[in-house]
Protein backbone atom coordinates (compact mmCIF):
# COMPACT_ATOMS: atom_id res chain seq x y z
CA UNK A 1 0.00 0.00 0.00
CA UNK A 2 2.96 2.35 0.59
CA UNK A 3 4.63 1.49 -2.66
CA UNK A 4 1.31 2.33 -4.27
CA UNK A 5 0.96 5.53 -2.59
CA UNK A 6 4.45 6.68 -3.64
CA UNK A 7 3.34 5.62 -7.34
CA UNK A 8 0.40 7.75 -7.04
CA UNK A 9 2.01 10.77 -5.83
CA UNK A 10 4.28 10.67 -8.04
CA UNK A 11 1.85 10.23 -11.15
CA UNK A 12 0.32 13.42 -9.57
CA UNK A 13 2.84 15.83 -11.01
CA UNK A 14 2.84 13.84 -14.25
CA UNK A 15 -1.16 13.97 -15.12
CA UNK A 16 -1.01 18.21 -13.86
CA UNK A 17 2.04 18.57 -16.82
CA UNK A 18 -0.28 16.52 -19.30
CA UNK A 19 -3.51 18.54 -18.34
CA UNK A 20 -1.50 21.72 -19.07
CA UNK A 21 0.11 20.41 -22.52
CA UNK A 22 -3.72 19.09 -23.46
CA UNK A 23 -5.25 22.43 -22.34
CA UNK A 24 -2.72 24.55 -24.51
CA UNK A 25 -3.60 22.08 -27.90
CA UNK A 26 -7.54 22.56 -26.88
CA UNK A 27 -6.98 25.98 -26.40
CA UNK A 28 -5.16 26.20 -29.36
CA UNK A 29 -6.92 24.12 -31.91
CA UNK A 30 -10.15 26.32 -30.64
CA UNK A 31 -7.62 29.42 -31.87
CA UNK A 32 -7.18 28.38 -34.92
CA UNK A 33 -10.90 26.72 -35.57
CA UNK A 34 -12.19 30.51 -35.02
CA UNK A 35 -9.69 31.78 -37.64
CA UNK A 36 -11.38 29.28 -40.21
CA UNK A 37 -14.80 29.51 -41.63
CA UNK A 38 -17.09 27.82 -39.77
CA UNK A 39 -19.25 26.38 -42.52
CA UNK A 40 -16.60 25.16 -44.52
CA UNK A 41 -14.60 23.85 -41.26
CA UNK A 42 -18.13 21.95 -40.39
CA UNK A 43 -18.32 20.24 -43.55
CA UNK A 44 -14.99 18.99 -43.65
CA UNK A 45 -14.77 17.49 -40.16
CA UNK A 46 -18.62 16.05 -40.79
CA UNK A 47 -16.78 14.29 -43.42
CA UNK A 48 -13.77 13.37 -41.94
CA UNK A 49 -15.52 11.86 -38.69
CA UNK A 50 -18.31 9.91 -41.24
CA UNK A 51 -15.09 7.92 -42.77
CA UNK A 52 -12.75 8.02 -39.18
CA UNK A 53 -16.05 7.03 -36.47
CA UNK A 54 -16.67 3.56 -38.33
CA UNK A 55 -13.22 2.62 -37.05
CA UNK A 56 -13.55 3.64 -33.54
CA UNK A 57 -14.85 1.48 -30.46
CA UNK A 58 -17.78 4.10 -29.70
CA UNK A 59 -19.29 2.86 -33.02
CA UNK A 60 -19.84 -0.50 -31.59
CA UNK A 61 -21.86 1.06 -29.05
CA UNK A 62 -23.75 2.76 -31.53
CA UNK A 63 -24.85 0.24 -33.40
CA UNK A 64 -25.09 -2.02 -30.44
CA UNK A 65 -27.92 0.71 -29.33
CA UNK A 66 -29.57 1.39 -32.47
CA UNK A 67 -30.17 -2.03 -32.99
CA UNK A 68 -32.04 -2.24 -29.66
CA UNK A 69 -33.31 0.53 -29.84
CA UNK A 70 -34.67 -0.17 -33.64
CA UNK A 71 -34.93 -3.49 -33.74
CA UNK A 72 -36.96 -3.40 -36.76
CA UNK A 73 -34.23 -1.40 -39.35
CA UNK A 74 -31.76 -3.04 -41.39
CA UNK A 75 -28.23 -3.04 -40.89
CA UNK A 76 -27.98 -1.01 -44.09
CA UNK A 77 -30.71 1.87 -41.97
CA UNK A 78 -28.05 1.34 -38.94
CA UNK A 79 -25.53 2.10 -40.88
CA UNK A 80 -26.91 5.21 -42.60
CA UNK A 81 -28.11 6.70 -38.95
CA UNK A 82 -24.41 6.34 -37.47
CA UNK A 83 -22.61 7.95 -40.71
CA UNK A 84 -25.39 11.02 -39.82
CA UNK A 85 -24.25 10.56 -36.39
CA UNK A 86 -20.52 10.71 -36.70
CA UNK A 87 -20.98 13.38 -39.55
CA UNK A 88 -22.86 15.66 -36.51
CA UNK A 89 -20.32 15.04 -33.92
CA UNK A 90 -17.63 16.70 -36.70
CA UNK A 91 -19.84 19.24 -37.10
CA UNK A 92 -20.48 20.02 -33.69
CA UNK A 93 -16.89 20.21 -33.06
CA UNK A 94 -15.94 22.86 -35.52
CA UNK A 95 -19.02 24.77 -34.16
CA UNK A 96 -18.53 24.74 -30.60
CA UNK A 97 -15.51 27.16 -31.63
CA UNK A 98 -17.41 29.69 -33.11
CA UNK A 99 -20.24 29.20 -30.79
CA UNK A 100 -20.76 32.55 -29.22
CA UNK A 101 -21.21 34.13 -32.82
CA UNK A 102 -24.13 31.76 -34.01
CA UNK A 103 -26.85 34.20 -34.36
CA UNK A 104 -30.62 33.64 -33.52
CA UNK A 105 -33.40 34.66 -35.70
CA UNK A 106 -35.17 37.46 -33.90
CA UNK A 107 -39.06 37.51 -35.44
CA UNK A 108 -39.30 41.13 -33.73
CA UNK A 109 -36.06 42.70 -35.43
CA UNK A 110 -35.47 40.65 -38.52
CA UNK A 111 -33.16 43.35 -40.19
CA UNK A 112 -30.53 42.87 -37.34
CA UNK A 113 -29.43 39.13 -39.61
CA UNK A 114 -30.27 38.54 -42.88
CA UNK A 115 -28.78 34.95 -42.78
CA UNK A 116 -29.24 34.08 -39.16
CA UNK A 117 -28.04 30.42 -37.93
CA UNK A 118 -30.85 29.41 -36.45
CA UNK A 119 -34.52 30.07 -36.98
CA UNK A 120 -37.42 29.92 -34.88
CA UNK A 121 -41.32 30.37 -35.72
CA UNK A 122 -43.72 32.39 -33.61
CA UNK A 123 -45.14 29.93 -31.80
CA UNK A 124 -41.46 28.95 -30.41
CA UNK A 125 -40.94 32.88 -30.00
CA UNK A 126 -43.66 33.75 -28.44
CA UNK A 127 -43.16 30.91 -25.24
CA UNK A 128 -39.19 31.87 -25.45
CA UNK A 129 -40.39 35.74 -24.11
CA UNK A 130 -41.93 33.80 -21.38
CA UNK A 131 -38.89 32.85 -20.23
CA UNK A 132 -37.81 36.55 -19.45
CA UNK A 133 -40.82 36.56 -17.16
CA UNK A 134 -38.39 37.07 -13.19
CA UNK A 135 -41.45 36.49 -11.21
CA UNK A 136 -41.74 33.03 -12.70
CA UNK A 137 -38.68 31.34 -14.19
CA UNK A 138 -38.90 28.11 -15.83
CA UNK A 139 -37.10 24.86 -15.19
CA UNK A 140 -35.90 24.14 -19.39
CA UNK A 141 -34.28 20.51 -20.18
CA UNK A 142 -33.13 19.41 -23.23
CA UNK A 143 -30.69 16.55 -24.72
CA UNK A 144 -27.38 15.53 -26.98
CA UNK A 145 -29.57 16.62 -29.87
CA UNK A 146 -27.98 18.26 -33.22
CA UNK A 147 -25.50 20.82 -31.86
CA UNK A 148 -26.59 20.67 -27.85
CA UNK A 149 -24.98 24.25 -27.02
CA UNK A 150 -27.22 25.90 -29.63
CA UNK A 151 -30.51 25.93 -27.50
CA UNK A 152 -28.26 27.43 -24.60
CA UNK A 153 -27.84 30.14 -26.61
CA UNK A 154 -31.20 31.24 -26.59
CA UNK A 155 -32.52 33.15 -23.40
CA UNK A 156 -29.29 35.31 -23.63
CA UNK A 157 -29.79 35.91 -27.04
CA UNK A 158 -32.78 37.56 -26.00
CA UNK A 159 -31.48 38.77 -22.60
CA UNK A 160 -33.07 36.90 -20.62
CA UNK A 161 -31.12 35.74 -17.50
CA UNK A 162 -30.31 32.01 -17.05
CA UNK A 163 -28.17 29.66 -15.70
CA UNK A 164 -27.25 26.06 -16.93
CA UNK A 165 -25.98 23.31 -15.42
CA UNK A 166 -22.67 21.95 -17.19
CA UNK A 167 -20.05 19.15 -16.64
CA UNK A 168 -16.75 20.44 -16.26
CA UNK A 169 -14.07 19.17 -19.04
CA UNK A 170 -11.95 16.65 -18.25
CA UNK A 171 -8.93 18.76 -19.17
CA UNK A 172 -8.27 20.91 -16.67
CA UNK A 173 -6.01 22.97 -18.23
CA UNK A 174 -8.50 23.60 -21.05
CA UNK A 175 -11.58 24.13 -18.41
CA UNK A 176 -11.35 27.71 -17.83
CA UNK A 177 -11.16 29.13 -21.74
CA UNK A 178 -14.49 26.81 -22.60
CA UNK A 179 -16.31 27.72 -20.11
CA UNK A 180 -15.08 31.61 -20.50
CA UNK A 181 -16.48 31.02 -23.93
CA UNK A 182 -19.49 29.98 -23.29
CA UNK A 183 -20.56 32.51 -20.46
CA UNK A 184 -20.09 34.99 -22.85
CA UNK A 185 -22.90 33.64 -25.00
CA UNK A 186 -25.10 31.51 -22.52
CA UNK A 187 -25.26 32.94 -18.97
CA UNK A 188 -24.47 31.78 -15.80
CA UNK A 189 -22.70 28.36 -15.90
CA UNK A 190 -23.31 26.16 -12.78
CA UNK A 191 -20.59 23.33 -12.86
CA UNK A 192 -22.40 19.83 -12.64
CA UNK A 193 -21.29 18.72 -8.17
CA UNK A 194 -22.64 18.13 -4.67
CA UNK A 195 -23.48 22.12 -4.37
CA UNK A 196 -25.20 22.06 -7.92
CA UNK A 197 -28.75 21.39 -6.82
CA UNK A 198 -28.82 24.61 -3.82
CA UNK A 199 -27.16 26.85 -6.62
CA UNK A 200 -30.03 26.53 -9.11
CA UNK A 201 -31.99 26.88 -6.67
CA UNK A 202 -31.11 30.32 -5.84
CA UNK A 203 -31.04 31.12 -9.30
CA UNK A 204 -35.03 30.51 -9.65
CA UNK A 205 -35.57 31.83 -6.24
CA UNK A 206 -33.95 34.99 -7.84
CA UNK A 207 -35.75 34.77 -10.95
CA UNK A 208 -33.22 32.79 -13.53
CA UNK A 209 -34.83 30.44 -15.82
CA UNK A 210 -32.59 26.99 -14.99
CA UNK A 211 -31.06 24.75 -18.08
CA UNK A 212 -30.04 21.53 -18.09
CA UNK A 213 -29.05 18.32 -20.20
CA UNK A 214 -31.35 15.16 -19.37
CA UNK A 215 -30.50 12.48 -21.79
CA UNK A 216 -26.93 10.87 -20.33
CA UNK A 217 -26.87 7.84 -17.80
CA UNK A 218 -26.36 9.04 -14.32
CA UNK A 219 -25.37 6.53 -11.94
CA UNK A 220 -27.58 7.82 -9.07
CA UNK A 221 -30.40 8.86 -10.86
CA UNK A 222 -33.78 7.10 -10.92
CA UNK A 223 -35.23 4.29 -13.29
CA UNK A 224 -37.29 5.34 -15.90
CA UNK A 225 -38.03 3.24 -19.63
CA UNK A 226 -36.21 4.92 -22.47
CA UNK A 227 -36.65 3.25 -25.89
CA UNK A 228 -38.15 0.21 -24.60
CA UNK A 229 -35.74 -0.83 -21.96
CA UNK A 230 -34.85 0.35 -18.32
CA UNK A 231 -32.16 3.34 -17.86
CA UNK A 232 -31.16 5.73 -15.17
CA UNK A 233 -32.18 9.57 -15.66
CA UNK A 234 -31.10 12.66 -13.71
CA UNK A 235 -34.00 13.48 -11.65
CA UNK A 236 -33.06 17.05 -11.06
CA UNK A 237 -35.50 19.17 -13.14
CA UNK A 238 -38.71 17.29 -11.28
CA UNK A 239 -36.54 17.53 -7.96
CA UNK A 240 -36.56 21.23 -8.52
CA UNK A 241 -39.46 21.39 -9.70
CA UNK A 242 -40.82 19.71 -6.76
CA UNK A 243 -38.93 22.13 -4.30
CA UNK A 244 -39.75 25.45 -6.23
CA UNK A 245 -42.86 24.80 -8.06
CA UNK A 246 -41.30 26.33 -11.37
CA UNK A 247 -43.06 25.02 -14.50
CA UNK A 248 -41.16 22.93 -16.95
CA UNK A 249 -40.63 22.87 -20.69
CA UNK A 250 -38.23 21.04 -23.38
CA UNK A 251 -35.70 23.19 -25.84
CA UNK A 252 -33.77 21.06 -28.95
CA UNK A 253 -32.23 22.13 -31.99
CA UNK A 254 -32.59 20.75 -34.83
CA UNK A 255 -30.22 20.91 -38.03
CA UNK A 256 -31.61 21.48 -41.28
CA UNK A 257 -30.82 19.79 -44.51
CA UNK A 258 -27.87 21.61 -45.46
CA UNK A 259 -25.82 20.92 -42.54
CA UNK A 260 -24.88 24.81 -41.27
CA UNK A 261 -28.71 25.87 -40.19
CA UNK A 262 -30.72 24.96 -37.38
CA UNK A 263 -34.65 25.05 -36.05
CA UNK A 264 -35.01 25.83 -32.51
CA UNK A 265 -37.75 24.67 -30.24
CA UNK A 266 -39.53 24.75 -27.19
CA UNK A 267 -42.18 23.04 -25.87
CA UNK A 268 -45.46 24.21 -24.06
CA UNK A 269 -45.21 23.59 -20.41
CA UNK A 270 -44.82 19.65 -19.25
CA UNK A 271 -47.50 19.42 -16.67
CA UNK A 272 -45.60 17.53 -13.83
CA UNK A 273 -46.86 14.41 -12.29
CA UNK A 274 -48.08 14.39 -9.07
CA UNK A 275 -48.54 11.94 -6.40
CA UNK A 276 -51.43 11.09 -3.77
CA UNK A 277 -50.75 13.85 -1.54
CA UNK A 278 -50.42 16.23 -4.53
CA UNK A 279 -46.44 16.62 -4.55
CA UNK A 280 -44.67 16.30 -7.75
CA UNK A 281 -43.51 12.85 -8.69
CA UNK A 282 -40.18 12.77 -8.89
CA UNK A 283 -39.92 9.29 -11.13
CA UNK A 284 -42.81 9.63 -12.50
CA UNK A 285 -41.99 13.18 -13.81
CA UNK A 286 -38.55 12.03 -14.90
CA UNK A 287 -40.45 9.89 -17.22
CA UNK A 288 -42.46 12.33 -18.89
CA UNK A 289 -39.47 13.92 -19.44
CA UNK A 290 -37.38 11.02 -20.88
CA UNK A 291 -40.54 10.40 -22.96
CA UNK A 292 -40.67 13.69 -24.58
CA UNK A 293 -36.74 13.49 -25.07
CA UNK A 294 -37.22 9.87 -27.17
CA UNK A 295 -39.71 11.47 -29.09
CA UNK A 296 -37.47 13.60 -30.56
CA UNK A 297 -34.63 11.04 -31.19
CA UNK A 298 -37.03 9.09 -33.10
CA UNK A 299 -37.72 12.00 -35.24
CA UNK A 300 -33.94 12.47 -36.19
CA UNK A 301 -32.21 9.71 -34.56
CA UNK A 302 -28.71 10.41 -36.82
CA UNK A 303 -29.06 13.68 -34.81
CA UNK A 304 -28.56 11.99 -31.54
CA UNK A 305 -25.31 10.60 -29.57
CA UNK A 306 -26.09 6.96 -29.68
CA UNK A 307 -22.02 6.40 -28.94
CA UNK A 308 -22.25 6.44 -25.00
CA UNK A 309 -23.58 3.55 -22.54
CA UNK A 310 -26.61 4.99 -22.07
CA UNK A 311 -28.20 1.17 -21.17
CA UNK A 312 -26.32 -0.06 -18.06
């Protein structure tokens, strides 16, 4: 046990140098990705990853997914949905780096963009003002859908407050400049941890709307049926939900045909389940959730990151 503990102190100073090295190549391919047009940029690493995925150990897990998840498509449909998928995740990467200039449509000023990034109708519109409403925030989720930073980008657009919940990279040294980035363009960013829950919180106690990504297996979450089979969710929108009594509604992005564009959305409000003595179910809830979320993978599943354990 001491030999071990030497090994790991030593290893200490070893994985801090490698952080920093990592962190100055993240920091600098994101440099150099925001020098380059972003549409062009897009294309090419959509292309690169549809030809590079097929060869990496995540698209076993794809397919392994897809094919439970779709039991009734053909390897050849299986295929197809996981080139779309690896040709997103390229695209998504050369976005992220030019993610605080992706412009909204804004139905009220149109003139301000004449080629806007993403578009949204009136009907999506006219429930986004509600979310500038301070005397009642709302409690948004949303999922690893198209580019999953673009919906972020929408109360601040419009300036209203909000704060998201985010996991912190795993390179530390490249932690600070992405999130720097995208407080700039999203709002307050709340890192994912033990604290995370009393933070957002105060943010709807003090009239923030509250953000955050439902659609990844979390180890202490509870049990709800997504695509047929049993998975664990993060309960922490109905938890709040519960606690505050702040209504609840789903935002996704979708990406149009030509690759560059996208449609945002949100939904009416989610009514919230409630139990016997009138409280919000916090399972039960969860699953209205995770069944609104599978509704829209179905409707553009290569949109979707089928590469991670979701099923455990």
């Amino acid at each position: 046990m001491a030999r071990r503990g030497r090994s790991l102190r030593f290893l200490r100073p070893v994985k801090r140098a490698f952080d920093r090295v990592a962190g100055f190549l993240v920091v600098g391919a994101l440099a150099l990705l925001r020098r380059i047009n972003r549409q062009r940029m897009a294309g090419v690493l959509g292309g690169l990853m549809r030809r590079v995925g097929p060869w990496l150990p995540e698209h076993k897990i794809g397919r392994e997914n897809l094919r439970a998840a779709f039991p009734e498509k053909s390897p050849q449909e299986i295929e197809r949905i996981l080139a779309g998928v690896w040709d997103n995740l390229g695209r998504v990467a050369a976005e992220f780096a030019h993610i605080d200039r992706i412009v909204y449509h804004d139905p009220a000023q149109p003139e301000r963009c004449r080629d806007p990034d993403v578009m949204i109708d009136d009907l999506t519109y006219a429930r986004t003002k509600l979310l500038g409403d301070r005397s009642r925030p709302y409690l948004v989720f949303a999922a690893h859908l198209a580019n999953w930073e673009v919906p972020a980008l929408g109360p601040h657009a419009f300036g209203f407050p909000v704060s998201i919940l985010y996991r912190r990279p795993n390179i530390g040294g490249a932690s600070d400049a992405i999130v720097a980035l995208r407080a700039r363009c999203m709002g307050n960013m709340v890192a994912a941890g033990l604290d995370a829950p009393l933070k957002l919180g105060r943010a709807l106690d003090g009239g923030e709307t509250v953000a955050a990504l439902v659609d990844q297996h979390t180890t202490q979450g509870v049990d709800v049926v997504f695509f047929g089979r049993w998975a664990k969710a993060n309960p922490l929108v109905a938890q709040l939900a519960r606690l505050t009594g702040a209504p609840i509604c789903g935002t996704r992005a979708v990406r149009l045909p030509d690759g560059n564009h996208f449609r945002a959305e949100l939904t009416e409000e989610i009514a919230p389940v409630r139990d016997a003595d009138g409280k919000v179910d916090i399972q039960a809830t969860t699953q209205a959730i995770t069944s609104v979320v599978e509704g829209w993978v179905r409707e553009h599943p290569e949109q979707w990151l089928w590469l991670h354990r979701r099923w455990r």
